[in-house]
N, C-alpha and C. Protein backbone atom coordinates (compact mmCIF):
# COMPACT_ATOMS: atom_id res chain seq x y z
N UNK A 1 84.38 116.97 110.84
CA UNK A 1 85.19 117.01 112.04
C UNK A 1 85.33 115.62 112.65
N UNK A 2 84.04 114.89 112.94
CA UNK A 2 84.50 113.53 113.23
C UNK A 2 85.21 112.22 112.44
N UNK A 3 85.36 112.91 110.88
CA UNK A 3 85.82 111.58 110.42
C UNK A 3 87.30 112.46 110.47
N UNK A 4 87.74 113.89 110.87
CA UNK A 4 89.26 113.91 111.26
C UNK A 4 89.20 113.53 112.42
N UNK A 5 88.81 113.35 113.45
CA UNK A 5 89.17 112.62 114.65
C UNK A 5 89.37 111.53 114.64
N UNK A 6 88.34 110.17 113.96
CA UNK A 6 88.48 109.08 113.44
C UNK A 6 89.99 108.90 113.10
N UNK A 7 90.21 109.71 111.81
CA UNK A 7 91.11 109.51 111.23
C UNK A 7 92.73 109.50 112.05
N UNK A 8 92.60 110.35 112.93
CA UNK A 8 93.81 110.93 113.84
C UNK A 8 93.95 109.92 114.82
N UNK A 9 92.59 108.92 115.35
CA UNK A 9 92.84 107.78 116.47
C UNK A 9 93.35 106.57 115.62
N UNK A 10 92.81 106.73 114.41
CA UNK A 10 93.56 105.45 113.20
C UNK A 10 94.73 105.70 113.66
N UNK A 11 95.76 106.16 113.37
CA UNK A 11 96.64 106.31 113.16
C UNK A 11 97.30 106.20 114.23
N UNK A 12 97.24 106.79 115.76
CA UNK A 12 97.07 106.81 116.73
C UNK A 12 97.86 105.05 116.76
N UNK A 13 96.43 104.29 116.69
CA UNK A 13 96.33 103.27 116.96
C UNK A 13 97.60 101.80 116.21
N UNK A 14 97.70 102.60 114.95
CA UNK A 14 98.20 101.70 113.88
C UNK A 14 99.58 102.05 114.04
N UNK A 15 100.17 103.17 115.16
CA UNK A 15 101.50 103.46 115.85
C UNK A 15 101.63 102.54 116.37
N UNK A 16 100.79 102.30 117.38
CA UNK A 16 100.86 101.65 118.55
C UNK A 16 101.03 100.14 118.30
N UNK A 17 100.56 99.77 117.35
CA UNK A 17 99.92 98.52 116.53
C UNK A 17 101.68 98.47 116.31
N UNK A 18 101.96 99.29 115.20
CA UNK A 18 103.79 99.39 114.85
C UNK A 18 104.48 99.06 115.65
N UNK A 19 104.81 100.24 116.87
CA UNK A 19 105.82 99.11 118.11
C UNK A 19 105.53 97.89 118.33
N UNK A 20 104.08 97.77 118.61
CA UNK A 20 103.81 96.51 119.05
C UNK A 20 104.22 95.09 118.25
N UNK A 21 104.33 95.26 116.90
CA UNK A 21 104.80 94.87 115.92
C UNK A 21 105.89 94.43 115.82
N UNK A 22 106.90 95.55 115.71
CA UNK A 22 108.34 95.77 115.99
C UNK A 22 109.08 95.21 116.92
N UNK A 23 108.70 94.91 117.82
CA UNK A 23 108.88 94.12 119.08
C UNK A 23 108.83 92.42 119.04
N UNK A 24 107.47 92.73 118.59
CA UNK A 24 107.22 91.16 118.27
C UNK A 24 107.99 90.29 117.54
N UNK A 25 108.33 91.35 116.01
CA UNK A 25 109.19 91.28 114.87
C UNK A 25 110.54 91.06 115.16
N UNK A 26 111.06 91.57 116.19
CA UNK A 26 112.07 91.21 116.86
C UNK A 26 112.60 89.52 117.68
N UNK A 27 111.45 89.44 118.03
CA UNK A 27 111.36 87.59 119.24
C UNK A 27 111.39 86.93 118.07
N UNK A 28 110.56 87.27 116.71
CA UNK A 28 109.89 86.47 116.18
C UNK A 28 109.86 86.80 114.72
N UNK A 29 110.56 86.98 113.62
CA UNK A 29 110.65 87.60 112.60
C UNK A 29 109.50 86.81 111.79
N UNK A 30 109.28 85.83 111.33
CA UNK A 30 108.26 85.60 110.46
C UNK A 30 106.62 86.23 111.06
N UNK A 31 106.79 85.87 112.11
CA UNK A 31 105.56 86.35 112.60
C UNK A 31 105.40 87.91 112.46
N UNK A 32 106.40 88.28 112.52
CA UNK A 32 106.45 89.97 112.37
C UNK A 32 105.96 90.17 110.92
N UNK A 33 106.68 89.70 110.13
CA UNK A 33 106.61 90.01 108.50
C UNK A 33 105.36 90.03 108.22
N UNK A 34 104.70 88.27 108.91
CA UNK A 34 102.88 88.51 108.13
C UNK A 34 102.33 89.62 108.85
N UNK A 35 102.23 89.96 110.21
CA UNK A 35 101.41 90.93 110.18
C UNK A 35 101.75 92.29 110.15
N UNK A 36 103.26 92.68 109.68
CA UNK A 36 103.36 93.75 108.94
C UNK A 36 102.55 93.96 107.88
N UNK A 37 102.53 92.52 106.74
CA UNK A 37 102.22 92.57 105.47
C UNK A 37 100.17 92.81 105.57
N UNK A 38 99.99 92.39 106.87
CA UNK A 38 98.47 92.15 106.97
C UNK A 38 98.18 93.69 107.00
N UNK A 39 98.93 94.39 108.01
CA UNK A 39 98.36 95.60 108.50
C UNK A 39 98.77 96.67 106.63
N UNK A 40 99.72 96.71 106.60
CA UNK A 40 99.87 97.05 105.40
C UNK A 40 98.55 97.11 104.33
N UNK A 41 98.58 95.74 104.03
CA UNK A 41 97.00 95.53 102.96
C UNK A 41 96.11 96.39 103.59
N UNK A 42 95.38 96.41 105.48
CA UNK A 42 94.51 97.12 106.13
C UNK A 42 94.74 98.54 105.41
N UNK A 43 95.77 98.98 105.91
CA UNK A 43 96.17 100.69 105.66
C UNK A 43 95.53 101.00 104.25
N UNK A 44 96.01 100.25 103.15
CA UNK A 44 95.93 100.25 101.45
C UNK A 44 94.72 100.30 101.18
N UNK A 45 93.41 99.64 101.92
CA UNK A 45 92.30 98.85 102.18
C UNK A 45 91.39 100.17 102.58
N UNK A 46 91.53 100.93 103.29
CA UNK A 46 90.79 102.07 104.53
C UNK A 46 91.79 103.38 103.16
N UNK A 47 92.47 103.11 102.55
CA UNK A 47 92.83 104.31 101.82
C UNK A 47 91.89 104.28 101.10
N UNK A 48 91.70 103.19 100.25
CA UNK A 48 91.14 103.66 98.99
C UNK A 48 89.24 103.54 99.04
N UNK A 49 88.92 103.33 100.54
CA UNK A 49 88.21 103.01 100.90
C UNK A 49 87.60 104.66 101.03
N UNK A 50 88.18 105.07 101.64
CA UNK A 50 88.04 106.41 102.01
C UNK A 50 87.86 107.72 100.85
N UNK A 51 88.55 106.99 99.75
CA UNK A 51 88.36 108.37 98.47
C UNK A 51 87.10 107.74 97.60
């Protein structure tokens, strides 16, 4: 039960992380791209981490 709660504030968070992103990505496109590409690797990272 707590690693679905975990799991549900990840995500939660990595929304939030997204607009926040998106926005940024907007003023600022390179800057957007790397830490799209950063959070990306994270996500890929905590997947395979997890099985």
């Amino acid at each position: 039960m707590t690693g679905h709660l975990i799991t549900v504030l990840l995500l939660l968070t990595l929304t939030g992380l997204g607009i926040g992103i998106g926005r940024l990505a907007y003023k600022n496109p390179a800057l957007g791209t790397s830490m799209v590409t950063a959070t990306t690797v994270l996500a890929l990272l905590y997947t395979i981490l997890q099985s």
